[in-house]
Protein backbone atom coordinates (compact mmCIF):
# COMPACT_ATOMS: atom_id res chain seq x y z
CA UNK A 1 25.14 60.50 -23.48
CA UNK A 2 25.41 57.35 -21.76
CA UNK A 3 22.29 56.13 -23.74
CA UNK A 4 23.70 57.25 -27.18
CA UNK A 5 27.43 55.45 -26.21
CA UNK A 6 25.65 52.04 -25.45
CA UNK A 7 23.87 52.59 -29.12
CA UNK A 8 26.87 53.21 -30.61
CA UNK A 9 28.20 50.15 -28.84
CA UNK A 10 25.70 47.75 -29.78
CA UNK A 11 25.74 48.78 -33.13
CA UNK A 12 29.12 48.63 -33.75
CA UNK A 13 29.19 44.91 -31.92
CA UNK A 14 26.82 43.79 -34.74
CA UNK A 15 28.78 45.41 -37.60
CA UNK A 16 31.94 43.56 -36.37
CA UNK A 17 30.53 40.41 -36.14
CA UNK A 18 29.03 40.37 -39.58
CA UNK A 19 32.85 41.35 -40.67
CA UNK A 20 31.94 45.12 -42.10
CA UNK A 21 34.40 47.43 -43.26
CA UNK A 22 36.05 49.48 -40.71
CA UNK A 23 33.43 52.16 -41.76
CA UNK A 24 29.62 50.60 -41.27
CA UNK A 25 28.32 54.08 -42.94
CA UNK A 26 29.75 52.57 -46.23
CA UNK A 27 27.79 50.28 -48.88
CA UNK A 28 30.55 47.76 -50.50
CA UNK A 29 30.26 45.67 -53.71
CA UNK A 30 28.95 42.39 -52.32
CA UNK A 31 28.58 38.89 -54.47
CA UNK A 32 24.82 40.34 -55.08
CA UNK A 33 23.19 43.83 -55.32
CA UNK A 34 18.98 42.79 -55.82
CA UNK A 35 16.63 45.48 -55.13
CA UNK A 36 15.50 45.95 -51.87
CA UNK A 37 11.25 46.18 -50.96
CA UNK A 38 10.73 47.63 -47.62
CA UNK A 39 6.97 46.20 -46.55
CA UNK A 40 5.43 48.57 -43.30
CA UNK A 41 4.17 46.98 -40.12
CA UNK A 42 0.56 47.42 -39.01
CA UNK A 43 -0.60 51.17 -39.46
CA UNK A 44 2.31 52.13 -41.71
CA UNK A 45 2.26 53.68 -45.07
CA UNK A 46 4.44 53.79 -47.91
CA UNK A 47 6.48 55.91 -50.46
CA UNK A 48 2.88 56.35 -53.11
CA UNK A 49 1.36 58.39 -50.34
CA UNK A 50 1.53 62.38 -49.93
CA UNK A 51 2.45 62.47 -46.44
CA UNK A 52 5.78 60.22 -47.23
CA UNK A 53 7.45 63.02 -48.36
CA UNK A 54 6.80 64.63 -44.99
CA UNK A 55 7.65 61.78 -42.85
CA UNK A 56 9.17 59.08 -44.31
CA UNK A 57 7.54 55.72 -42.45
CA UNK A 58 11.27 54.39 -42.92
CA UNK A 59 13.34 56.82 -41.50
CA UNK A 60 10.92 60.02 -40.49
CA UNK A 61 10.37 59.14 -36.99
CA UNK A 62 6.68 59.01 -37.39
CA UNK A 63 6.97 62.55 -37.42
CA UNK A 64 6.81 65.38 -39.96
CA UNK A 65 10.07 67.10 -40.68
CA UNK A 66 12.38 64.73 -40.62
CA UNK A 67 14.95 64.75 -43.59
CA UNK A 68 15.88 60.98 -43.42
CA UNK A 69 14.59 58.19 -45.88
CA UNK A 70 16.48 55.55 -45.91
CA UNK A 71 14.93 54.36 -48.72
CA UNK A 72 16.10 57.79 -50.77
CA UNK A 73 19.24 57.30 -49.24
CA UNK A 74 20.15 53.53 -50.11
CA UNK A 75 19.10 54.99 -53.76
CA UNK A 76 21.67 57.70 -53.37
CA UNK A 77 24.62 55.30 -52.76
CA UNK A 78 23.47 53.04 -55.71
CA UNK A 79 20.93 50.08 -53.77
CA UNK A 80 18.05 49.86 -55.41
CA UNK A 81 14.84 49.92 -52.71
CA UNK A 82 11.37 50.54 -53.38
CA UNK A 83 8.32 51.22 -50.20
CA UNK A 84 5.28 50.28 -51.81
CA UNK A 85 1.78 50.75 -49.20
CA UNK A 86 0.41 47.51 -48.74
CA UNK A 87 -3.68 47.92 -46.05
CA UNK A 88 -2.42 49.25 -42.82
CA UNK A 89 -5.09 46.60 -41.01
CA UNK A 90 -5.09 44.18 -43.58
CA UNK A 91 -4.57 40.46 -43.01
CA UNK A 92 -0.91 38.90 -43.75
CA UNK A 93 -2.31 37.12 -47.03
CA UNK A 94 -3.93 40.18 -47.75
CA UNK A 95 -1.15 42.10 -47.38
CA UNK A 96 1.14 39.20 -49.72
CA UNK A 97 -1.46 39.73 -52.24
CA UNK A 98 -1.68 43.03 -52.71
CA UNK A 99 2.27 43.38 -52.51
CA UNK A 100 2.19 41.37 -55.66
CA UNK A 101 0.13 42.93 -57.56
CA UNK A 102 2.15 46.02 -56.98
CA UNK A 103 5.23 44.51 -58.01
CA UNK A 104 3.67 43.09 -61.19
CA UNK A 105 1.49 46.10 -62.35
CA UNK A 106 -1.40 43.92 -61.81
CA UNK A 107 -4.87 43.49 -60.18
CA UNK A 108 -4.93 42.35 -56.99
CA UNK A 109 -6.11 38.69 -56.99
CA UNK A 110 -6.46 37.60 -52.98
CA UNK A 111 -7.41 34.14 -54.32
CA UNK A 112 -11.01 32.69 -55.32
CA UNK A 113 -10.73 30.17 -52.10
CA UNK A 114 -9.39 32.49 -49.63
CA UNK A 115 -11.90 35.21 -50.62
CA UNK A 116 -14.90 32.66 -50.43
CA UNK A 117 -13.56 31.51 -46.80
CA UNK A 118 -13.61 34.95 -45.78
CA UNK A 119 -16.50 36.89 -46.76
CA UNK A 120 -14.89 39.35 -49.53
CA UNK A 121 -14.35 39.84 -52.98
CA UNK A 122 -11.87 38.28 -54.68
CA UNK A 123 -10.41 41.38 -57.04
CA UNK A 124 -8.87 44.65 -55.66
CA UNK A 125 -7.52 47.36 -56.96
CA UNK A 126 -5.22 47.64 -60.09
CA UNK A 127 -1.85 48.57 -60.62
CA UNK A 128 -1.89 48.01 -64.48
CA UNK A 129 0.77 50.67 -65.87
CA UNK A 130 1.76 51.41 -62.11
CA UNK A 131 4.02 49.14 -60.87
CA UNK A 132 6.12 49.92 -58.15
CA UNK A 133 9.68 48.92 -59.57
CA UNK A 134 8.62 50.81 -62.70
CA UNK A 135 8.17 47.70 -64.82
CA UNK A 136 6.41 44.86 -64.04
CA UNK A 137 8.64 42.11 -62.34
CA UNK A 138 8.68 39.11 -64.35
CA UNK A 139 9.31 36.72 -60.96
CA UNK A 140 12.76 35.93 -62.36
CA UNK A 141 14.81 38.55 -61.53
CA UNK A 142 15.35 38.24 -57.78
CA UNK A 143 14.76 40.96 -55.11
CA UNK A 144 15.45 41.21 -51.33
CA UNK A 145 12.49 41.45 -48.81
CA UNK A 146 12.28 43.86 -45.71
CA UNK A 147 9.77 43.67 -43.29
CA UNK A 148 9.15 45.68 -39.78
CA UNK A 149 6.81 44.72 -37.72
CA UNK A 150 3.65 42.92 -39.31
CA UNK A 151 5.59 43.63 -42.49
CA UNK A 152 7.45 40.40 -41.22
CA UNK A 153 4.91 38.43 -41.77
CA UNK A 154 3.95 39.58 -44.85
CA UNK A 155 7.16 38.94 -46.73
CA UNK A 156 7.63 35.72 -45.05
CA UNK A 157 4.14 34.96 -46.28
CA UNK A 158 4.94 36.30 -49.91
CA UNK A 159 8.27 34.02 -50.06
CA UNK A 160 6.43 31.06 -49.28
CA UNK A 161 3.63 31.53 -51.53
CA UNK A 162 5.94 32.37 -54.80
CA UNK A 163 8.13 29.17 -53.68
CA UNK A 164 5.29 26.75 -52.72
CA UNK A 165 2.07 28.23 -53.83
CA UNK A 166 -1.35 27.34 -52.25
CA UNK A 167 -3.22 23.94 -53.25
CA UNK A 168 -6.61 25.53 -52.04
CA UNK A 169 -6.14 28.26 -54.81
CA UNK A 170 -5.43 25.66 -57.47
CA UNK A 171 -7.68 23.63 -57.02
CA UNK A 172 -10.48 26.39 -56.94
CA UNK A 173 -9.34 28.05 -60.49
CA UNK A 174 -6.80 25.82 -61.69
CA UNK A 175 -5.38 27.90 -65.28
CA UNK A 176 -6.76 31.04 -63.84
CA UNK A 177 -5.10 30.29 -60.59
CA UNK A 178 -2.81 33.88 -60.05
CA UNK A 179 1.49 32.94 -60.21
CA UNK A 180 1.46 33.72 -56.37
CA UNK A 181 -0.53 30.99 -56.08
CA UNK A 182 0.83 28.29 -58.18
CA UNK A 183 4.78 27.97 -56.62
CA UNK A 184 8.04 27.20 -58.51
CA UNK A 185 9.44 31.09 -58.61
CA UNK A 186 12.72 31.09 -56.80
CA UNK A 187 12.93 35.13 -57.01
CA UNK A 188 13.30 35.82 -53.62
CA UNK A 189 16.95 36.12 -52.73
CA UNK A 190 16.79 37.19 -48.49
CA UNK A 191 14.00 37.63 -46.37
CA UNK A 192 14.64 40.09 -43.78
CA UNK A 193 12.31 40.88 -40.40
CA UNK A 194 12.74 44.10 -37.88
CA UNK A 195 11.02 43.25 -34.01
CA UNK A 196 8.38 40.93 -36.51
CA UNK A 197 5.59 39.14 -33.87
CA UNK A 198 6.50 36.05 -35.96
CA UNK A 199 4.58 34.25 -33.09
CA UNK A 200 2.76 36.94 -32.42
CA UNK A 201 1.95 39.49 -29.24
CA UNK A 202 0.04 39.30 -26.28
CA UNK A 203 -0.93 42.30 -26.66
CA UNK A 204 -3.05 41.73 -29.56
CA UNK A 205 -4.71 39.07 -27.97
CA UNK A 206 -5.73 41.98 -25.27
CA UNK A 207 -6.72 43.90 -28.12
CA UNK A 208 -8.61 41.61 -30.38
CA UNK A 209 -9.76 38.68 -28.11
CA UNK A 210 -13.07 41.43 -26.57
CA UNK A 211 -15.72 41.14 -29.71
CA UNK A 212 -16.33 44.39 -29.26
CA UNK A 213 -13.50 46.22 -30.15
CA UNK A 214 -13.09 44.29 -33.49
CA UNK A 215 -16.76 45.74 -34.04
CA UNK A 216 -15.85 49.03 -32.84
CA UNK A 217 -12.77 49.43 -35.25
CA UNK A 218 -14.98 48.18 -38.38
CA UNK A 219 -17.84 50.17 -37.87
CA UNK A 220 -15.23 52.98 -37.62
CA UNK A 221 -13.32 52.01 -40.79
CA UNK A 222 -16.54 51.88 -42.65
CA UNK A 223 -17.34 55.17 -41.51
CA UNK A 224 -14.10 56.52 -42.89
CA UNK A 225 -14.39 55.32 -45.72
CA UNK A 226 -18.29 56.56 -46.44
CA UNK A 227 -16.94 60.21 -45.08
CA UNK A 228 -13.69 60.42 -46.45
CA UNK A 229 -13.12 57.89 -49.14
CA UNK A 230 -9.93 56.37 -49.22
CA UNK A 231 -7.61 59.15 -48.22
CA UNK A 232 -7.41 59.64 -44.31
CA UNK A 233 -4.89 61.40 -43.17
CA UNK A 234 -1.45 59.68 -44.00
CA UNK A 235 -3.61 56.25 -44.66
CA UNK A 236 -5.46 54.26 -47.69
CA UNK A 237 -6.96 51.68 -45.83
CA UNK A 238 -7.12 49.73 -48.62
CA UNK A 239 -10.07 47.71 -47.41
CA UNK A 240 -12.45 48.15 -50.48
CA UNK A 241 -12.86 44.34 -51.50
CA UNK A 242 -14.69 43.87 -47.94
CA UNK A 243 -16.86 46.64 -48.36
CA UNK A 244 -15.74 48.69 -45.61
CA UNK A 245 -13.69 51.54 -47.84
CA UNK A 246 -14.31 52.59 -51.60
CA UNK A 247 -13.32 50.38 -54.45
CA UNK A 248 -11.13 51.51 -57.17
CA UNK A 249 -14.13 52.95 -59.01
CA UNK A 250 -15.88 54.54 -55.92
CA UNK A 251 -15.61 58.04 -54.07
CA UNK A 252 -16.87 56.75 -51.28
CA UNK A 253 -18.05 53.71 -49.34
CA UNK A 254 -20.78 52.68 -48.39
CA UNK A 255 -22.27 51.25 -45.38
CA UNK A 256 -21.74 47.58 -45.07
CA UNK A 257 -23.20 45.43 -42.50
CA UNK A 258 -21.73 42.36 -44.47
CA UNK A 259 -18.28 44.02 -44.23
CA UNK A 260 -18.20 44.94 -40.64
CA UNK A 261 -19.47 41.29 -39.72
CA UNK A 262 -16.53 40.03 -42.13
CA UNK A 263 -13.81 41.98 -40.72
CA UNK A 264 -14.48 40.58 -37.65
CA UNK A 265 -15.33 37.21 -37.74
CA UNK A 266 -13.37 35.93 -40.57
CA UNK A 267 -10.50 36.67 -38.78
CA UNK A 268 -8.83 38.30 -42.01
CA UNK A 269 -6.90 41.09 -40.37
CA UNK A 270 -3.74 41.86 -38.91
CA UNK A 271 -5.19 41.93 -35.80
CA UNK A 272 -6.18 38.42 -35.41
CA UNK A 273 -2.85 37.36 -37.19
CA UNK A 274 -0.88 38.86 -34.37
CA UNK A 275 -2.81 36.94 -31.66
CA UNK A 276 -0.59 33.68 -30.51
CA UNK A 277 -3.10 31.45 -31.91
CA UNK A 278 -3.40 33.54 -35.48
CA UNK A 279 0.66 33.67 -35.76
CA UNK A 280 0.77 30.36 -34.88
CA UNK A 281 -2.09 29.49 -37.87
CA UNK A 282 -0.38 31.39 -39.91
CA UNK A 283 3.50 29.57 -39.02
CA UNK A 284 1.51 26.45 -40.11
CA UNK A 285 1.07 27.96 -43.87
CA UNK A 286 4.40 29.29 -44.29
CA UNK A 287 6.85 27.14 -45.27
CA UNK A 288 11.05 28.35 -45.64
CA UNK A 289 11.95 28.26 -48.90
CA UNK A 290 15.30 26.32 -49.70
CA UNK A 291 16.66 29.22 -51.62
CA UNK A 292 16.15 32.40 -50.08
CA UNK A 293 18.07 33.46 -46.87
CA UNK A 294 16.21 34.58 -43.73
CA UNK A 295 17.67 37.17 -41.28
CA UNK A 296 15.87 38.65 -38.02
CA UNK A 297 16.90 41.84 -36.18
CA UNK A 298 15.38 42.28 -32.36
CA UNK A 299 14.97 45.03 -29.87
CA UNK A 300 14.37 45.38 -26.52
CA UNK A 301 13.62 48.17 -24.00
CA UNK A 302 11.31 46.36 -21.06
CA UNK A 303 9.38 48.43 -18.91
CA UNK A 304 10.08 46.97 -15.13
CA UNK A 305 7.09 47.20 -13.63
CA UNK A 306 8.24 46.63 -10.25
CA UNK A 307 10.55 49.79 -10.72
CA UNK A 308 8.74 53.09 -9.50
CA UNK A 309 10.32 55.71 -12.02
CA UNK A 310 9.59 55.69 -15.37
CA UNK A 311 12.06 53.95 -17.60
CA UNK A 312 15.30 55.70 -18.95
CA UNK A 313 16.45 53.35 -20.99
CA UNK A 314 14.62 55.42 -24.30
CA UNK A 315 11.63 53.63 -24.32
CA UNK A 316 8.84 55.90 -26.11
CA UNK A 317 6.13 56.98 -23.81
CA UNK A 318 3.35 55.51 -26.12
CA UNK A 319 4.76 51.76 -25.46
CA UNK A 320 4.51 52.20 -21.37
CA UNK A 321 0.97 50.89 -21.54
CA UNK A 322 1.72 48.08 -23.86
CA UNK A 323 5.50 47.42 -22.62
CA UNK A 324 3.56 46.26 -19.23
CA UNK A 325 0.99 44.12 -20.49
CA UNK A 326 3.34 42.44 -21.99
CA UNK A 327 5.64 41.90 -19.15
CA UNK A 328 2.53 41.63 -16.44
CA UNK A 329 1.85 38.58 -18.52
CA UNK A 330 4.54 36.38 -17.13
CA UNK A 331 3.60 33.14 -15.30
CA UNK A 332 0.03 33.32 -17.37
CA UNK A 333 -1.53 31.13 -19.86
CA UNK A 334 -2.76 32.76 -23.47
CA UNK A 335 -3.31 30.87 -26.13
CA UNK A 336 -1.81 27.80 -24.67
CA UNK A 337 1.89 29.61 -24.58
CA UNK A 338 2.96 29.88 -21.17
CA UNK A 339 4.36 33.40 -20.91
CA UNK A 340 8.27 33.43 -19.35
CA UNK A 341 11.44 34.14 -19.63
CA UNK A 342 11.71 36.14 -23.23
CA UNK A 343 8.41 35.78 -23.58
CA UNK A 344 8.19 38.39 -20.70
CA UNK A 345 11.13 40.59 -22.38
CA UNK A 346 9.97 43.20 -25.00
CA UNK A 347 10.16 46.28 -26.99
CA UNK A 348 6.81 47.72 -26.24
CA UNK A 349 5.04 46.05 -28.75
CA UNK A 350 6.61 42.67 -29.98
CA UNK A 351 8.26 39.66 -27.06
CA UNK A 352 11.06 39.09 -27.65
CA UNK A 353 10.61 35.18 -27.96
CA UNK A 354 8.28 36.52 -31.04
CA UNK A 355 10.96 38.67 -32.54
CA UNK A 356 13.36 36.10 -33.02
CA UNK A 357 12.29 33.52 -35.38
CA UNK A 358 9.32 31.32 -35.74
CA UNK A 359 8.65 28.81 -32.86
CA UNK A 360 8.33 26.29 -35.89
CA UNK A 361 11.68 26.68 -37.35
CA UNK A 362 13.35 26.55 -33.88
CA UNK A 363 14.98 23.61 -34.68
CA UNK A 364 17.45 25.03 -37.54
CA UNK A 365 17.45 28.53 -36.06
CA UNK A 366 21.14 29.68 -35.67
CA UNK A 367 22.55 32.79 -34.10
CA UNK A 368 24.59 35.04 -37.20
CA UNK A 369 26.99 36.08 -35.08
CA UNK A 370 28.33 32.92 -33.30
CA UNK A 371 28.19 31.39 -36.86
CA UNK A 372 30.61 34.08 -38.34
CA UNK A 373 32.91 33.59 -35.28
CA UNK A 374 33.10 29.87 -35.73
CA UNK A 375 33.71 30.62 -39.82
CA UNK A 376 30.46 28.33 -40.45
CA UNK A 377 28.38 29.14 -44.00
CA UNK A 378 25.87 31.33 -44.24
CA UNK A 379 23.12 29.00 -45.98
CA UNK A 380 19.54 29.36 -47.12
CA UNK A 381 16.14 28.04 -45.66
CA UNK A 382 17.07 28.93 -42.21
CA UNK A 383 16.75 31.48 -39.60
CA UNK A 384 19.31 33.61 -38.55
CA UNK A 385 19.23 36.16 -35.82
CA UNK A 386 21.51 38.90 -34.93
CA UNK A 387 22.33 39.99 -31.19
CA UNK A 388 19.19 41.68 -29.69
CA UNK A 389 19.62 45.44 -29.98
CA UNK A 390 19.11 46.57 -26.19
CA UNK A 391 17.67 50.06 -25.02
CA UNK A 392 15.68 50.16 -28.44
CA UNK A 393 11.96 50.17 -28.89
CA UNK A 394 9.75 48.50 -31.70
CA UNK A 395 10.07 51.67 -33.54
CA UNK A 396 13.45 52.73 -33.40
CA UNK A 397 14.22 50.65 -37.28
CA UNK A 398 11.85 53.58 -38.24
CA UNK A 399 14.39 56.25 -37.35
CA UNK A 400 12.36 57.62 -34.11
CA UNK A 401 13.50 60.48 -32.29
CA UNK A 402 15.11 58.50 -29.43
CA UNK A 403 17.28 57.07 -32.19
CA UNK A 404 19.35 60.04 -33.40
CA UNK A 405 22.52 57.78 -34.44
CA UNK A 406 23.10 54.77 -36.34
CA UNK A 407 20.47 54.85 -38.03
CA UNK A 408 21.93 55.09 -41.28
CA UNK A 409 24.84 52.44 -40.48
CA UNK A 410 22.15 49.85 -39.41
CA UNK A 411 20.51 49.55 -42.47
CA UNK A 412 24.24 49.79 -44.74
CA UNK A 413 25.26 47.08 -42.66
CA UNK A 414 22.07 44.70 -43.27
CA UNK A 415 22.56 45.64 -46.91
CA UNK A 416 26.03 44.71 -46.41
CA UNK A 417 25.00 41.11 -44.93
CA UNK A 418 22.85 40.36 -47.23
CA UNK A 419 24.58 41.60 -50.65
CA UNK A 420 28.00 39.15 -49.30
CA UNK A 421 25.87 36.49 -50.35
């Protein structure tokens, strides 16, 4: 009870401040109503695979038989919002790529330079006659962007590259250079992150850092894909254009030497991207764009490690491990970072100096909440980040079982922020 009160609390903290309606569980008429794309984090899956209808990645607790999809549900009181399945393990740009091509009822173009650079083909799979808004977007009409986890980087990735482009990419195939590539489309109208590593984790560094275990999870993914094709369980991994699962035209894969050594050493996974170093490669390519507004939610549910018991603040047990590598980090080096203070501070998977906003944009970072207080604008091309959401893990915006209420009042309220504008 106690735990479900200081929920309640928090929540209802936030809704005040962004000056909601009495009742959050209510979508109003804002100045705007765009569509709404909800992009997974690392592992997830979206709304075009079986196992969605089961367990919903937004709103089924990870688990099967859970009734709520907030995605159906934002539908049913008139938001439009679309979950399209971008590769579980794939790379941010990756990711941005195949997002558009999904939204367009395209092929998936990851760019003649980038695909050069990193060992892989430069065509995927094609959503011709497929696209996941039902007709092609035509980069005009805007939409709002929602991403959890490494979904954060993704859209943050995708805004920049329909706003700025990417001069490598023109200059390798100038007129056949893809629109995601060649900048000008102001389309995106809010760019929204849930606990994103937007300067990535520490524990990904533990993960991806030891060679081996990049090899390991290749060889494995390869495997897969020469066993089961691309349908494993809830996941396409979506990794055809290096070789590792089938293409388009395939059953199976096959097995790929080439790929395996690509995965790993081209450093074109999620993975790597989540490392300090990669997140902070990847800040350097992403630029804010002028027009679009960015808002970050946080959690955090820290694992003391100097406490004996096990935590009781709702933490799930499968972030124990990670919550204290995270925090055991403090006062140590990695990747030139020094880890302290909310660097330290985490929700089992993301720091909460990560969560917030990217180190690079520090400088015009603003908290929403003290802004609304002090009746300041909302504006464009800068961060904003709400009050950090205490007692909640990294996967408590997916409607996890620890996470009974609210749920449905969080997201009305974000759609509430970012429809007033």
């Amino acid at each position: 009870m106690k735990k479900i009160i200081s929920i309640i609390l928090t929540l209802a903290m936030i809704c005040g401040f962004a000056a909601l309606p009495a009742s959050a569980a209510e979508i109003k008429n804002g100045k705007t109503n765009y569509p709404y794309v909800f992009v997974h984090g690392m592992g997830g899956w979206g709304s075009d695979v079986p196992y969605y209808s089961l367990s919903p990645y937004w709103g089924g607790g990870l688990l099967p038989g859970s009734e709520t999809d907030i995605v159906r549900i934002l539908n049913e009181n008139g938001v439009e919002a679309y979950a399209p399945s971008v590769g579980p393990l794939s790379s941010a740009w990756d990711r941005a790529c195949e997002l558009y091509a999904q939204l367009t009822g395209t092929v998936v173009d990851y760019g003649e330079a980038h695909s050069k650079a990193h060992g892989h083909d430069r065509f995927g799979f094609s959503y011709v006659g497929k696209a996941t808004m039902g007709k092609p977007w035509n980069l005009k009409d805007k939409i709002n962007l929602v991403g959890h986890s490494f979904g954060g980087a993704t859209v943050r990735l995708f805004t920049s590259l329909l706003a700025f482009g990417d001069a490598d990419e023109i200059a390798a195939t100038g007129k056949d250079t893809s629109p995601l590539f060649t900048g000008g489309h102001d389309c995106v109208h809010s760019c929204i992150t849930l606990s994103a590593p937007h300067n990535g984790s520490q524990v990904a560094n533990q993960l991806v850092d030891p060679k081996v275990t990049m090899v390991l999870m290749a060889t494995v993914l390869n495997f897969i894909g020469m066993i089961f094709g691309n349908d494993f369980l809830v996941f396409a991994f979506q990794l055809g254009h290096m070789g590792l699962t089938p293409k388009q035209d395939q059953f199976r894969a096959f097995f790929s030497p080439k790929g395996i050594k690509s995965f790993c050493n081209a450093n074109d996974n999620c993975g790597y991207d989540m490392t300090l170093c990669g997140a902070a490669e990847l800040n350097e390519k992403i630029k804010l764009s002028p027009d679009t507004y960015y808002y970050s939610y946080t959690t955090e549910n820290t694992w003391d490690i100097t406490a004996p018991e096990l935590p009781d603040k709702g933490l799930s047990p499968i972030f124990y491990i990670s919550s204290i590598m995270l925090a055991s980090a403090n006062g140590k080096t990695v990747d030139g970072i020094k880890i302290e203070g909310d660097w330290a501070l985490n929700d089992g998977i993301v720091p909460l100096a990560s969560a917030r906003y990217p180190s690079c944009d520090s400088e015009t970072a603003l908290s929403y909440e003290k802004e609304i207080e002090k009746g300041n604008r909302i504006r464009p091309g800068r961060w904003y980040y709400f009050e950090t959401m205490t007692g909640m893990d990294h996967f408590d915006f997916c409607g996890t079982k620890d996470y009974p209420m609210g749920f449905e009042e969080f997201y009305f309220g974000m759609v509430n922020t970012a429809n007033s504008r």
